[in-house]
N, C-alpha and C. Protein backbone atom coordinates (compact mmCIF):
# COMPACT_ATOMS: atom_id res chain seq x y z
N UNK A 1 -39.70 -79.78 173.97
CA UNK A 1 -40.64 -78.93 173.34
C UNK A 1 -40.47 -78.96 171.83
N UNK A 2 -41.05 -78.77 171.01
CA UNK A 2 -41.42 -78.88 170.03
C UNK A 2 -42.46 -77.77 169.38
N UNK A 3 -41.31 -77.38 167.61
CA UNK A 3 -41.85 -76.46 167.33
C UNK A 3 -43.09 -76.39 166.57
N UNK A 4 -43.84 -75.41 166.46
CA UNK A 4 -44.54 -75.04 165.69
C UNK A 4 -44.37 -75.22 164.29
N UNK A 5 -44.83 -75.90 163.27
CA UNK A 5 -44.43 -76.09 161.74
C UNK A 5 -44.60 -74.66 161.24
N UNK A 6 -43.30 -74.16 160.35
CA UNK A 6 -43.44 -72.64 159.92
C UNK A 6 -44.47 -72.74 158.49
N UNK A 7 -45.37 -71.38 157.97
CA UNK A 7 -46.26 -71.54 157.55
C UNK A 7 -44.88 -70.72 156.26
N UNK A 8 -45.75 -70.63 155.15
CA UNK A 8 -45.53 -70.40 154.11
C UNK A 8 -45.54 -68.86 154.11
N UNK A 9 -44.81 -68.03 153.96
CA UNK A 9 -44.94 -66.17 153.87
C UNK A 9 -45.61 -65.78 153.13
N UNK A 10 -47.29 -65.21 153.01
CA UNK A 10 -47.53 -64.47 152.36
C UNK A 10 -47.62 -62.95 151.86
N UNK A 11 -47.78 -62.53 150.57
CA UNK A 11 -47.24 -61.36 150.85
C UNK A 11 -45.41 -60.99 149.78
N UNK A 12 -45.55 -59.83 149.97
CA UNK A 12 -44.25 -59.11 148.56
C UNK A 12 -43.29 -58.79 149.89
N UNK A 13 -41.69 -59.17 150.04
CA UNK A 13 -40.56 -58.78 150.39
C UNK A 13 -40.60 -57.25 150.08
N UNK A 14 -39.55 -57.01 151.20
CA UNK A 14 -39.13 -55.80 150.89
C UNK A 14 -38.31 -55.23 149.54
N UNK A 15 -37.55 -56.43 149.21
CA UNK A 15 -37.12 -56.10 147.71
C UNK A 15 -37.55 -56.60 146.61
N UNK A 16 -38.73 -57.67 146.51
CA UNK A 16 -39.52 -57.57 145.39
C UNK A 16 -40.22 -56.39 145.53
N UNK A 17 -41.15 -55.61 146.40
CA UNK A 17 -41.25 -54.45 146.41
C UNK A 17 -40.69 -53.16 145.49
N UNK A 18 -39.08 -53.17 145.52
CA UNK A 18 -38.48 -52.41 145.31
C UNK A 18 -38.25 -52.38 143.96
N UNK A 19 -38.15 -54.33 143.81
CA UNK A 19 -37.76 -54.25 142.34
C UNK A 19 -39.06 -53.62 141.23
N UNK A 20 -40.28 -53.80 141.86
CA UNK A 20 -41.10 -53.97 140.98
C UNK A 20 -41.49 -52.17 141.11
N UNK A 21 -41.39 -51.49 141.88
CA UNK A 21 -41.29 -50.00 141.65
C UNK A 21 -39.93 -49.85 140.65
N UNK A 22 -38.72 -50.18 140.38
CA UNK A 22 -38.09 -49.65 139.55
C UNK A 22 -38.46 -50.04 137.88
N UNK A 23 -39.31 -51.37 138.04
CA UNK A 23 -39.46 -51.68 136.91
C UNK A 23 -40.72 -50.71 136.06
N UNK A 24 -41.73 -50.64 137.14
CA UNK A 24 -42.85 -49.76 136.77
C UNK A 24 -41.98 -48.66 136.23
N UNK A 25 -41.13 -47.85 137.57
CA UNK A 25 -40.96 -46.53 137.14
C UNK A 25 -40.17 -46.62 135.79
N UNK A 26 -39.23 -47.15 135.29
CA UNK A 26 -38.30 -47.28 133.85
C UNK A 26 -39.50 -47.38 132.69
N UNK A 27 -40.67 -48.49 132.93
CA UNK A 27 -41.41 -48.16 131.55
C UNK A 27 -42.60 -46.91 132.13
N UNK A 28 -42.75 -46.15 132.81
CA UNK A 28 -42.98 -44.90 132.68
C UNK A 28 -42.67 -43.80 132.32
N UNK A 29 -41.29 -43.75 132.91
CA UNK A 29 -40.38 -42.85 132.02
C UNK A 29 -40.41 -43.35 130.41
N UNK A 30 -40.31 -44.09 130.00
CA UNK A 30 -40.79 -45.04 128.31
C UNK A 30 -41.02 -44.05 127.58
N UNK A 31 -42.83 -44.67 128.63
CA UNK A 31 -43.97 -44.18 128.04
C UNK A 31 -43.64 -42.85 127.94
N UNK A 32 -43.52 -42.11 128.78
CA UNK A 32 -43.60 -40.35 128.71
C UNK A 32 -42.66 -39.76 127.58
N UNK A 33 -41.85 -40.90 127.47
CA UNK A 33 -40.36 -40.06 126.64
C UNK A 33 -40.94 -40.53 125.18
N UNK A 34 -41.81 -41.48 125.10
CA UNK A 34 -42.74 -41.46 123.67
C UNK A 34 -44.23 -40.60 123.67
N UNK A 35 -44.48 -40.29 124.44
CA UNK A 35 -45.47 -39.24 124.33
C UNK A 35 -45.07 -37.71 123.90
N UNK A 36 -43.97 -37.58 124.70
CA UNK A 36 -43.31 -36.36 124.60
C UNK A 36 -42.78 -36.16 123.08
N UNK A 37 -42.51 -37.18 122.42
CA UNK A 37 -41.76 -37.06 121.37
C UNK A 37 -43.13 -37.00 119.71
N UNK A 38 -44.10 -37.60 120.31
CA UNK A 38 -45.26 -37.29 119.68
C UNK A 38 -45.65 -36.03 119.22
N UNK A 39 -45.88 -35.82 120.37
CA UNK A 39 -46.75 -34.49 120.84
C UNK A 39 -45.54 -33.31 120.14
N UNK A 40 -44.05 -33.35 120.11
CA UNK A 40 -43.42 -32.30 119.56
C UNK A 40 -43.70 -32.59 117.95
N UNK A 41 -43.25 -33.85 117.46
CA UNK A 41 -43.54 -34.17 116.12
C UNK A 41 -44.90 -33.52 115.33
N UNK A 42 -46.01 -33.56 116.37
CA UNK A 42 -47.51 -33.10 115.54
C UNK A 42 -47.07 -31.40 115.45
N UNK A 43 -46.73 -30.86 116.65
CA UNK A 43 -46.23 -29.42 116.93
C UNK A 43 -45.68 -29.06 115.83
N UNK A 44 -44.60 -29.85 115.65
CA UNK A 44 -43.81 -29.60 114.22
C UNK A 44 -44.02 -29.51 112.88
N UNK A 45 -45.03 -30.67 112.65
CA UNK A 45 -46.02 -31.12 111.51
C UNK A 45 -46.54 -29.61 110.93
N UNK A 46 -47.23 -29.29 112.58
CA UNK A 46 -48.45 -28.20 112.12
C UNK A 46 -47.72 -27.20 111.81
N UNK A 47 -46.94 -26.73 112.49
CA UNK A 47 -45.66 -25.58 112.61
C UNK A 47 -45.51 -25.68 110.58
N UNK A 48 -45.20 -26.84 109.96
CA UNK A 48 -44.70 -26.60 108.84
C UNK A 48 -45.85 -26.56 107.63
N UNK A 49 -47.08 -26.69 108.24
CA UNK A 49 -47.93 -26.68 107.86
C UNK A 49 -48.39 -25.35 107.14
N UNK A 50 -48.33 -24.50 108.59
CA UNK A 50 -48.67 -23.52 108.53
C UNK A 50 -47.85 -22.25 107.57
N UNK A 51 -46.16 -22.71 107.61
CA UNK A 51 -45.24 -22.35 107.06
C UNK A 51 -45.43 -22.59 105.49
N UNK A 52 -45.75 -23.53 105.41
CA UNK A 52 -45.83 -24.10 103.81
C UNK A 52 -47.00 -23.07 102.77
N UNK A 53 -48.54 -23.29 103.93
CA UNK A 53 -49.18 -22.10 103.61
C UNK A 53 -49.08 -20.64 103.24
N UNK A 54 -48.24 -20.67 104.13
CA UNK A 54 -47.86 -18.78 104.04
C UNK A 54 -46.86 -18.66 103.39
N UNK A 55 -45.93 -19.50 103.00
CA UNK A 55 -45.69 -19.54 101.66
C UNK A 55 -45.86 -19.32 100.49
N UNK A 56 -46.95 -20.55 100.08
CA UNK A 56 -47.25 -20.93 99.07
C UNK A 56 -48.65 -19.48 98.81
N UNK A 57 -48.86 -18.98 100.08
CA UNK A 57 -49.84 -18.00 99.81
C UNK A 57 -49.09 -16.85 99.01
N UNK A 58 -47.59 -16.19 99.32
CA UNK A 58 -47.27 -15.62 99.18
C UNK A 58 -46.81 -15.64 97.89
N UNK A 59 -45.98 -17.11 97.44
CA UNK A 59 -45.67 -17.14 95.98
C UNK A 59 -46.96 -17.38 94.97
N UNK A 60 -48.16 -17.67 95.00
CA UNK A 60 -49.38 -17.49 94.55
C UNK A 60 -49.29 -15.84 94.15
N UNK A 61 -49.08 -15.06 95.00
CA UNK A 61 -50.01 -13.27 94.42
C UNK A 61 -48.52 -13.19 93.55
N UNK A 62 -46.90 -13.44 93.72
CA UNK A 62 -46.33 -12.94 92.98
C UNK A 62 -46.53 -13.51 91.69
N UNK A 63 -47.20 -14.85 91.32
CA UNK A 63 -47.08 -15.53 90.33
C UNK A 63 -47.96 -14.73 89.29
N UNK A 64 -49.13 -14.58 90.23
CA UNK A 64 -49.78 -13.89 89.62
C UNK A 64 -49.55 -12.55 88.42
N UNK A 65 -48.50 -12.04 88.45
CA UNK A 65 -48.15 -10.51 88.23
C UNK A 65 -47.65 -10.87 86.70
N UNK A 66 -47.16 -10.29 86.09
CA UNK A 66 -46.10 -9.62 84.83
C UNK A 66 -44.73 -10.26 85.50
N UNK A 67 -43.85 -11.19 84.26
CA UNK A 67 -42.47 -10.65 84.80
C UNK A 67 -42.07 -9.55 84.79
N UNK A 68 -41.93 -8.77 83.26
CA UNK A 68 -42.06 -7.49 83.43
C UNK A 68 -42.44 -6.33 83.97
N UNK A 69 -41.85 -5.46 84.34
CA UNK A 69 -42.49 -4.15 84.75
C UNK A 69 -43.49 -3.53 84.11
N UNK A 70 -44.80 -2.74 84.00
CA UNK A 70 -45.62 -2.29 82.60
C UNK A 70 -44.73 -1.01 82.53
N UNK A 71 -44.26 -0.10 83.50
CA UNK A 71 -43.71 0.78 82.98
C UNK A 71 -42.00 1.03 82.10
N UNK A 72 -41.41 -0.03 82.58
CA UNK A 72 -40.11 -0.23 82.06
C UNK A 72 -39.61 -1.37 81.02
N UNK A 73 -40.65 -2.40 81.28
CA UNK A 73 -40.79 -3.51 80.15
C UNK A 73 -39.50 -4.25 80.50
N UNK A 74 -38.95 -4.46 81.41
CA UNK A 74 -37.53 -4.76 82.07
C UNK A 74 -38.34 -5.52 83.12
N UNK A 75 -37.06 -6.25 83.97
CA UNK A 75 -37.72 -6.88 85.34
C UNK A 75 -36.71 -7.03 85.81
N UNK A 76 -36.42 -5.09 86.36
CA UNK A 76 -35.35 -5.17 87.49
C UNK A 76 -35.83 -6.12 88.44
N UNK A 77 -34.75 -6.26 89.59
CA UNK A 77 -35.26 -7.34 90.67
C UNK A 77 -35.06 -6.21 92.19
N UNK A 78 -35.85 -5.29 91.90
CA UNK A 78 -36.49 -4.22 93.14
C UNK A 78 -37.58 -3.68 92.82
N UNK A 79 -38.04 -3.38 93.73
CA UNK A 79 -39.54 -2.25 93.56
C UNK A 79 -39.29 -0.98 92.44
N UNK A 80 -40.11 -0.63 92.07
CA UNK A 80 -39.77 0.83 91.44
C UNK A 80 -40.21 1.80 92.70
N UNK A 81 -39.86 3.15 92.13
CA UNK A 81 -39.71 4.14 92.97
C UNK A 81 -40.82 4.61 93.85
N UNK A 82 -41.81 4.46 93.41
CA UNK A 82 -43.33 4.69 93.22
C UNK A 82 -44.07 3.61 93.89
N UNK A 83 -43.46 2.30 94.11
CA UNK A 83 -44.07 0.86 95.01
C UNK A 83 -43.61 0.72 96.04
N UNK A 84 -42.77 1.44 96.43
CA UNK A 84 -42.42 1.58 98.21
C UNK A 84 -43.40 2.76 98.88
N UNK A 85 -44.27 1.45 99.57
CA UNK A 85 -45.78 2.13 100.46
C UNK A 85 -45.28 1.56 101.34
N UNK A 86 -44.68 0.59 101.90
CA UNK A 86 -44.82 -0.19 103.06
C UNK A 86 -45.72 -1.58 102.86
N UNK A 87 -46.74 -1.39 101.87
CA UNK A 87 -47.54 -2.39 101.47
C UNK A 87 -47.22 -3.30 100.27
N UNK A 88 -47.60 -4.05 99.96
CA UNK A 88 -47.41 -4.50 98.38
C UNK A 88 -47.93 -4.20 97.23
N UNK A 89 -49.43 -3.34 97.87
CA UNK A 89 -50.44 -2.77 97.30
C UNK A 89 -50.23 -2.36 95.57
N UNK A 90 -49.11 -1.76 95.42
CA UNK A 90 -48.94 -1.34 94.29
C UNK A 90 -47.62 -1.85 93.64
N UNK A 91 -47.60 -3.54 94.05
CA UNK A 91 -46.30 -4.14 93.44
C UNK A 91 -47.30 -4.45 92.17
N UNK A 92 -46.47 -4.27 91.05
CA UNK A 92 -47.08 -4.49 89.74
C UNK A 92 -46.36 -5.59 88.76
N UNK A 93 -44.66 -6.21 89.17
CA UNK A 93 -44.39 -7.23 88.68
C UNK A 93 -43.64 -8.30 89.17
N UNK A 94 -43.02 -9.51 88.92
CA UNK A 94 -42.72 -9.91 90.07
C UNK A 94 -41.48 -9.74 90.64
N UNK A 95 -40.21 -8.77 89.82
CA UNK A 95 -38.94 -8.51 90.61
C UNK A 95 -39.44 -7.51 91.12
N UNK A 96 -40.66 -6.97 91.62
CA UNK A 96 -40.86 -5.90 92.62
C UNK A 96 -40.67 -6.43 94.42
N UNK A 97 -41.02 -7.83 94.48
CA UNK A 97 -40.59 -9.09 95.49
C UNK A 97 -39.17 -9.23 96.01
N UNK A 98 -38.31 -8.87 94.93
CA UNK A 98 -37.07 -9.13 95.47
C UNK A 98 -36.66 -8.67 96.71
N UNK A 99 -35.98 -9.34 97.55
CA UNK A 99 -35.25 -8.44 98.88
C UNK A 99 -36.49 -8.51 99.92
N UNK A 100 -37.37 -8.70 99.63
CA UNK A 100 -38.85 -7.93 100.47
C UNK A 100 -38.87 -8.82 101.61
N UNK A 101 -38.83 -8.36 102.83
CA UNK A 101 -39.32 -8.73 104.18
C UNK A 101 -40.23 -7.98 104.83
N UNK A 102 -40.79 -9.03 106.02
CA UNK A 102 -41.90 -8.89 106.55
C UNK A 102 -42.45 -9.53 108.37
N UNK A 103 -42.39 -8.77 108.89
CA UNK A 103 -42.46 -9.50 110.10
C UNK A 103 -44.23 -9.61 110.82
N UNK A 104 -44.72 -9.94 111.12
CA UNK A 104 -46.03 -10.14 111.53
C UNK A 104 -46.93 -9.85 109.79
N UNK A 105 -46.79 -11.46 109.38
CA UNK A 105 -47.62 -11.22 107.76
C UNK A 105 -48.72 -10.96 107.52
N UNK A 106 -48.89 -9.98 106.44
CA UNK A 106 -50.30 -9.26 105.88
C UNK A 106 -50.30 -9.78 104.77
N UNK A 107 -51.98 -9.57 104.11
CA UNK A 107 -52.17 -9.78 102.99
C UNK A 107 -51.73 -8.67 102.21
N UNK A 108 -51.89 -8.74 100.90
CA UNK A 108 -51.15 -7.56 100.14
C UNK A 108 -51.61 -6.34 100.14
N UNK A 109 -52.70 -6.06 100.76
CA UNK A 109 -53.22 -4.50 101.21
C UNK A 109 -52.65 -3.95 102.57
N UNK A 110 -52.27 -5.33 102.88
CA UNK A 110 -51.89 -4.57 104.51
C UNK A 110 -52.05 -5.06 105.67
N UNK A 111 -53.38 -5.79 105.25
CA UNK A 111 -54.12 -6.50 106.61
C UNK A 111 -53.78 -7.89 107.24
N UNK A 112 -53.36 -7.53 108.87
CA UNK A 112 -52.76 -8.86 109.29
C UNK A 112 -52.99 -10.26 108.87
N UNK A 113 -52.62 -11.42 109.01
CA UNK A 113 -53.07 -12.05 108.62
C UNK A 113 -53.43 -13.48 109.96
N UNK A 114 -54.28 -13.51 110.44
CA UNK A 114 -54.87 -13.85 111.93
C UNK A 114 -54.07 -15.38 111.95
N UNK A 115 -53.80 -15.40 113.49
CA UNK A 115 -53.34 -16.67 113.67
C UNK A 115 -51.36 -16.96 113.37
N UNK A 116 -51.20 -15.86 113.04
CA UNK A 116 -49.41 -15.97 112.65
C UNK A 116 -48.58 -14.27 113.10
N UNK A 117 -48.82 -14.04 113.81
CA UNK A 117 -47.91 -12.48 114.42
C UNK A 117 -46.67 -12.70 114.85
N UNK A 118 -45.80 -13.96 115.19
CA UNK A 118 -44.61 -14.19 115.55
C UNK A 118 -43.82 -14.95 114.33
N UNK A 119 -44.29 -14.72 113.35
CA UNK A 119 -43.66 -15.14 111.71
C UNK A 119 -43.28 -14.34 111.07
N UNK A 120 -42.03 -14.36 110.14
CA UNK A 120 -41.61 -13.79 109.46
C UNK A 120 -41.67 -14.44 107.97
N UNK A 121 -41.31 -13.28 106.94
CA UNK A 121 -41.59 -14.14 105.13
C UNK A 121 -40.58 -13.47 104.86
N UNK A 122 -39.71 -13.91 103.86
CA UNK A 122 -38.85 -13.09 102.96
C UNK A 122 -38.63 -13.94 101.72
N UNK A 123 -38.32 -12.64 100.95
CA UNK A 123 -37.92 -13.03 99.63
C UNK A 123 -36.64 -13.07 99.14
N UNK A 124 -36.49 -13.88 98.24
CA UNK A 124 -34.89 -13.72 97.30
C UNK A 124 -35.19 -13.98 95.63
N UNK A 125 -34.43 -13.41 94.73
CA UNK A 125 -34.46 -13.59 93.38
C UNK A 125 -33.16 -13.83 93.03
N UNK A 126 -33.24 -14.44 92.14
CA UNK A 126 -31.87 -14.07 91.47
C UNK A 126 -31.94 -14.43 89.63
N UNK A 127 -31.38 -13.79 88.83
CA UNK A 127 -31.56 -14.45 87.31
C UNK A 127 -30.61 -15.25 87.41
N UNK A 128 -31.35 -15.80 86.52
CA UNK A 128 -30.69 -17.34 86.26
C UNK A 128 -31.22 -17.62 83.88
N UNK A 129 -30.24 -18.76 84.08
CA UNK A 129 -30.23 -18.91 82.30
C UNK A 129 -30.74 -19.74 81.88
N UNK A 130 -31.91 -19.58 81.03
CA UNK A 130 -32.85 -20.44 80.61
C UNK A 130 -33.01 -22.01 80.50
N UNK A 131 -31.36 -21.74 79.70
CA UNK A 131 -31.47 -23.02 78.93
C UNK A 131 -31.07 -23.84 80.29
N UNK A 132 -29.95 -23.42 81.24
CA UNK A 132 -29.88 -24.27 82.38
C UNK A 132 -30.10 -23.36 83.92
N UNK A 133 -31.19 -23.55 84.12
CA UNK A 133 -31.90 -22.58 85.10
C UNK A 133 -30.71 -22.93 86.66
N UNK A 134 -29.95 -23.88 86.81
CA UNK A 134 -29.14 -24.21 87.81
C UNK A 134 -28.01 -23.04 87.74
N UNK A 135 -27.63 -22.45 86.74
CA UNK A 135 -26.69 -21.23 86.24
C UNK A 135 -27.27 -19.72 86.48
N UNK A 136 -26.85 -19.46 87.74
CA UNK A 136 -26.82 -17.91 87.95
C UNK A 136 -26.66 -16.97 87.00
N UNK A 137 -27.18 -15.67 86.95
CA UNK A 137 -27.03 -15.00 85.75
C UNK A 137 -26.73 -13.73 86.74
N UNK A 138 -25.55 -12.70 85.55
CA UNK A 138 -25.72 -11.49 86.41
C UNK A 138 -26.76 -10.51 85.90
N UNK A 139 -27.46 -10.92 84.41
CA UNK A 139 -28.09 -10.20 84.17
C UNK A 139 -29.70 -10.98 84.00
N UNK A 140 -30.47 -10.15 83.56
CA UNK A 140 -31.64 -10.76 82.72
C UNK A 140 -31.90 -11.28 81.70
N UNK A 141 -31.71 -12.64 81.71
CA UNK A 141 -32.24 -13.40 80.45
C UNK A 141 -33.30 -14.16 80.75
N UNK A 142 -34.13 -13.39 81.12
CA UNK A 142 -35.32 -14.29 80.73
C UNK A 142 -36.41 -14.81 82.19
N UNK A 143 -35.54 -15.31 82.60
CA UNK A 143 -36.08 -16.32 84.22
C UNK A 143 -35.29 -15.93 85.48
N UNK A 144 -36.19 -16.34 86.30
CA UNK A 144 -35.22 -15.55 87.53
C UNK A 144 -35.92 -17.08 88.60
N UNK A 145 -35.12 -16.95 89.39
CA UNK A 145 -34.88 -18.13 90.61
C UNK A 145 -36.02 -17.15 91.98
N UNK A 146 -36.80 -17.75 92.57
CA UNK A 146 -37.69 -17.42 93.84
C UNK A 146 -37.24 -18.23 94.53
N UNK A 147 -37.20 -17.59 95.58
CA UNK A 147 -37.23 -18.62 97.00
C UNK A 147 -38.19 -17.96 98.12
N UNK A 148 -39.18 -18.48 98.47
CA UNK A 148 -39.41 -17.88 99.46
C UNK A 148 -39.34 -18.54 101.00
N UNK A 149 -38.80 -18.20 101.90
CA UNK A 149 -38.57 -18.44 103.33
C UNK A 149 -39.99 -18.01 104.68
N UNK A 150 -40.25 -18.93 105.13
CA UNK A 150 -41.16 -18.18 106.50
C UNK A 150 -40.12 -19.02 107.61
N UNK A 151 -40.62 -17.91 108.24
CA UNK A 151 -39.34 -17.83 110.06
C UNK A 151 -40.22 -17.91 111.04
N UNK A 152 -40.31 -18.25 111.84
CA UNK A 152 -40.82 -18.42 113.28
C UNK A 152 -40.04 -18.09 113.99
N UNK A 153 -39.56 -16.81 114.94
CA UNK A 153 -38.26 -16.57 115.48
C UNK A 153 -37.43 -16.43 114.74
N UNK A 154 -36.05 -17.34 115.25
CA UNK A 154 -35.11 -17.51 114.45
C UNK A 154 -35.45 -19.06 113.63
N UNK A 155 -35.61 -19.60 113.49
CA UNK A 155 -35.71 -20.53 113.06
C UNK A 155 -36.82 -21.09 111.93
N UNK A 156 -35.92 -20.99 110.45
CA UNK A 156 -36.79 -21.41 109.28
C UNK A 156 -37.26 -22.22 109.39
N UNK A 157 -38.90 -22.18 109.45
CA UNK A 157 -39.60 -23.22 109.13
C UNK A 157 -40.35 -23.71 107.69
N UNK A 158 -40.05 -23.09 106.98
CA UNK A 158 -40.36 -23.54 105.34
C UNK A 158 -39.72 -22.74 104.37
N UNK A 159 -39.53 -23.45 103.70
CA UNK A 159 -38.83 -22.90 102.24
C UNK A 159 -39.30 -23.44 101.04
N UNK A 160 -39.55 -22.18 100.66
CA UNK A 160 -40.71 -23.09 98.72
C UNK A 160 -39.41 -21.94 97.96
N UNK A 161 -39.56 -22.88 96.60
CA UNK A 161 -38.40 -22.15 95.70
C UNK A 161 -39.33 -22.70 94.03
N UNK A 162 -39.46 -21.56 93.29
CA UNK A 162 -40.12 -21.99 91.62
C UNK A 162 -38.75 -20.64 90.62
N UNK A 163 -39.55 -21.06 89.73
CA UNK A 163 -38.69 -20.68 88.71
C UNK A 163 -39.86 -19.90 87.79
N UNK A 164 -39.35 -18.26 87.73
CA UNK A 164 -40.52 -17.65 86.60
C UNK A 164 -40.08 -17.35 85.75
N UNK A 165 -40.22 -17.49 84.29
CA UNK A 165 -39.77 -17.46 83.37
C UNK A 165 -40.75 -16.61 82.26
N UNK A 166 -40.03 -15.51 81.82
CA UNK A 166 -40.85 -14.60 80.58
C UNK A 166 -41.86 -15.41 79.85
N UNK A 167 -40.74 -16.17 79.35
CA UNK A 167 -42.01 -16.88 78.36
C UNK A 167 -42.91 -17.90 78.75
N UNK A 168 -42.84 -17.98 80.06
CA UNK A 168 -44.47 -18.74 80.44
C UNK A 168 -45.25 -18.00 80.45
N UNK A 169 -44.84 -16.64 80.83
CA UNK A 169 -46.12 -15.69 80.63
C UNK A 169 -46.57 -15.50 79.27
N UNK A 170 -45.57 -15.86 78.32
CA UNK A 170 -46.02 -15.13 77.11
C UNK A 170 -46.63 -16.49 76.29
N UNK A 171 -46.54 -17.64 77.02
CA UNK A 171 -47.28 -19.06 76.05
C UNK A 171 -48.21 -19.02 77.02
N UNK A 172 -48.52 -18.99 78.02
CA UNK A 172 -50.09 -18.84 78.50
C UNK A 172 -51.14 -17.57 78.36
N UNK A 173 -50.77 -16.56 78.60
CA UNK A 173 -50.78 -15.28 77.55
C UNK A 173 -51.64 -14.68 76.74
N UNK A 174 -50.11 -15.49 75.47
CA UNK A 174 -50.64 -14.97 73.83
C UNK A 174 -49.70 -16.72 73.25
N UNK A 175 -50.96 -18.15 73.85
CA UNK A 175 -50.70 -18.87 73.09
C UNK A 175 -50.54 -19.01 71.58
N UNK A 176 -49.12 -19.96 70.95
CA UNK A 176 -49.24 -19.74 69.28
C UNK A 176 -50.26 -20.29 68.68
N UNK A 177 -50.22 -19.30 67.65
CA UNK A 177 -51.56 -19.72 66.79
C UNK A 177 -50.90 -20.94 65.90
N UNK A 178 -51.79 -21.19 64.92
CA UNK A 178 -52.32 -22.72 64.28
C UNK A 178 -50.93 -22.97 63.42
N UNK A 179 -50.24 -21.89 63.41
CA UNK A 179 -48.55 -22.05 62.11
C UNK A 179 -47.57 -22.26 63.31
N UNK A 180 -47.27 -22.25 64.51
CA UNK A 180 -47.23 -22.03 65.24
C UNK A 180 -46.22 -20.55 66.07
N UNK A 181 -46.30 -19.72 65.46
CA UNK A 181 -45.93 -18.11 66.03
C UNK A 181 -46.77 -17.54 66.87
N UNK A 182 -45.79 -16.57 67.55
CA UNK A 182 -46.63 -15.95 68.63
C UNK A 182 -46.67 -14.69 68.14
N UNK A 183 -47.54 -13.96 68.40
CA UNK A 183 -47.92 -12.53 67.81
C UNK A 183 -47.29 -11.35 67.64
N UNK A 184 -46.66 -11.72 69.42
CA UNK A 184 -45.80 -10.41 70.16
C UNK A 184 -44.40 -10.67 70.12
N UNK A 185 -43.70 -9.40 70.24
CA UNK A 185 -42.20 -10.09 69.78
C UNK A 185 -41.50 -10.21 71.35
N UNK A 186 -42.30 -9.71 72.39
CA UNK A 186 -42.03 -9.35 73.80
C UNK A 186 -41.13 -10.98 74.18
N UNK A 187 -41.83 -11.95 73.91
CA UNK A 187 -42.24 -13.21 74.37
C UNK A 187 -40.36 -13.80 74.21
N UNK A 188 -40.00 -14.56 75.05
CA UNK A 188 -38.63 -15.24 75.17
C UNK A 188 -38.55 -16.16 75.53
N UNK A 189 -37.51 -17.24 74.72
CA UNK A 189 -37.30 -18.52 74.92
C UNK A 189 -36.97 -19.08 76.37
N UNK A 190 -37.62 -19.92 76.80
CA UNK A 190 -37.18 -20.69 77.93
C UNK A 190 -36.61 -22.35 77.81
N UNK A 191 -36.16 -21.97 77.62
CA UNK A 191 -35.32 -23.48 76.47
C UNK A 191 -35.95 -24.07 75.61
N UNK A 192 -36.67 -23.55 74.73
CA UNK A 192 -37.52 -23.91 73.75
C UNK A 192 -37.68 -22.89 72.62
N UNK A 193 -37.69 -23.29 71.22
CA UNK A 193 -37.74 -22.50 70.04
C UNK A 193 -39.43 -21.61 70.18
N UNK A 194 -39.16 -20.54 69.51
CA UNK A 194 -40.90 -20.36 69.56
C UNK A 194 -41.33 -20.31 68.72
């Protein structure tokens, strides 16, 4: 008797099978572990986005102000007695900022500010010396160091830091006239003659 000629197997083994599910599954896991890492990165992006804003919103209204106090002509680095509302409403210069925290941020009247209720802002000052603004001061000469911080939880998500200095207020102001003096004697050097 005599056999039958064997035909050729068509068709995937049981362990090409196998291999080719582990290979799929490894660049799936890949893929996902680069998607995943995307998708936190934009999260993060926006996260500091938003941080940077509420920031930069916040050091905007203090910039705005007087270094000085109008009533003391000084720029302690606290509120006066009379600007503790709870609001900012009646902060009138910018060491009225110092120390100041805030948890679910408002604009400076009061009113929430939509889209951020699990954020926090705070402030810090400190004087610092003109001529080398990197040098802490214990007193007031002139410029003082900002930092401002926003928190998400625990965890800082932005930090903006400027430098305000008397006499920028007083050369944007009461720019010098044509000899070049300034009018007022208020006005103080920030490393520069006046």
């Amino acid at each position: 008797m005599t056999r039958p000629p064997l035909r050729a197997a068509h068709g995937f083994s049981l362990v090409e099978t196998a291999l080719a599910t582990v290979v799929v599954a490894t660049l799936l896991v890949a893929t996902l572990n680069g998607v995943g890492s995307v998708a936190f990165s934009r999260a993060q992006t926006s996260e500091q986005g938003v941080g940077l804003a509420l920031a930069q919103r916040l050091l905007d209204e203090m910039l705005t102000l007087p270094y000085n106090d109008p009533q003391s002509g000084t720029c302690p680095l606290a509120p006066g007695a009379g600007e503790i509302t709870g609001t900012r409403s009646l902060f009138d210069n910018v060491g009225d900022y110092a120390g100041w925290t805030e948890t679910s941020p408002k604009d400076k009247a009061g009113a929430a500010i939509p889209g951020v209720p699990a954020w926090g802002r705070s402030v810090t000052m400190t004087y610092i010396t003109p001529a080398t603004p990197a040098t802490a001061s214990g007193t007031d000469k002139g410029a003082v160091l900002i930092t401002v911080k926003i928190k998400r939880g625990n965890r800082t998500v932005a930090t903006l830091r400027t430098i305000r200095a008397r006499s920028f207020e007083a050369s944007v102001l009461n720019p010098p006239n044509s000899s070049g003096t300034r009018t007022t004697a208020n006005a103080a050097s920030f490393g520069a003659a006046q």
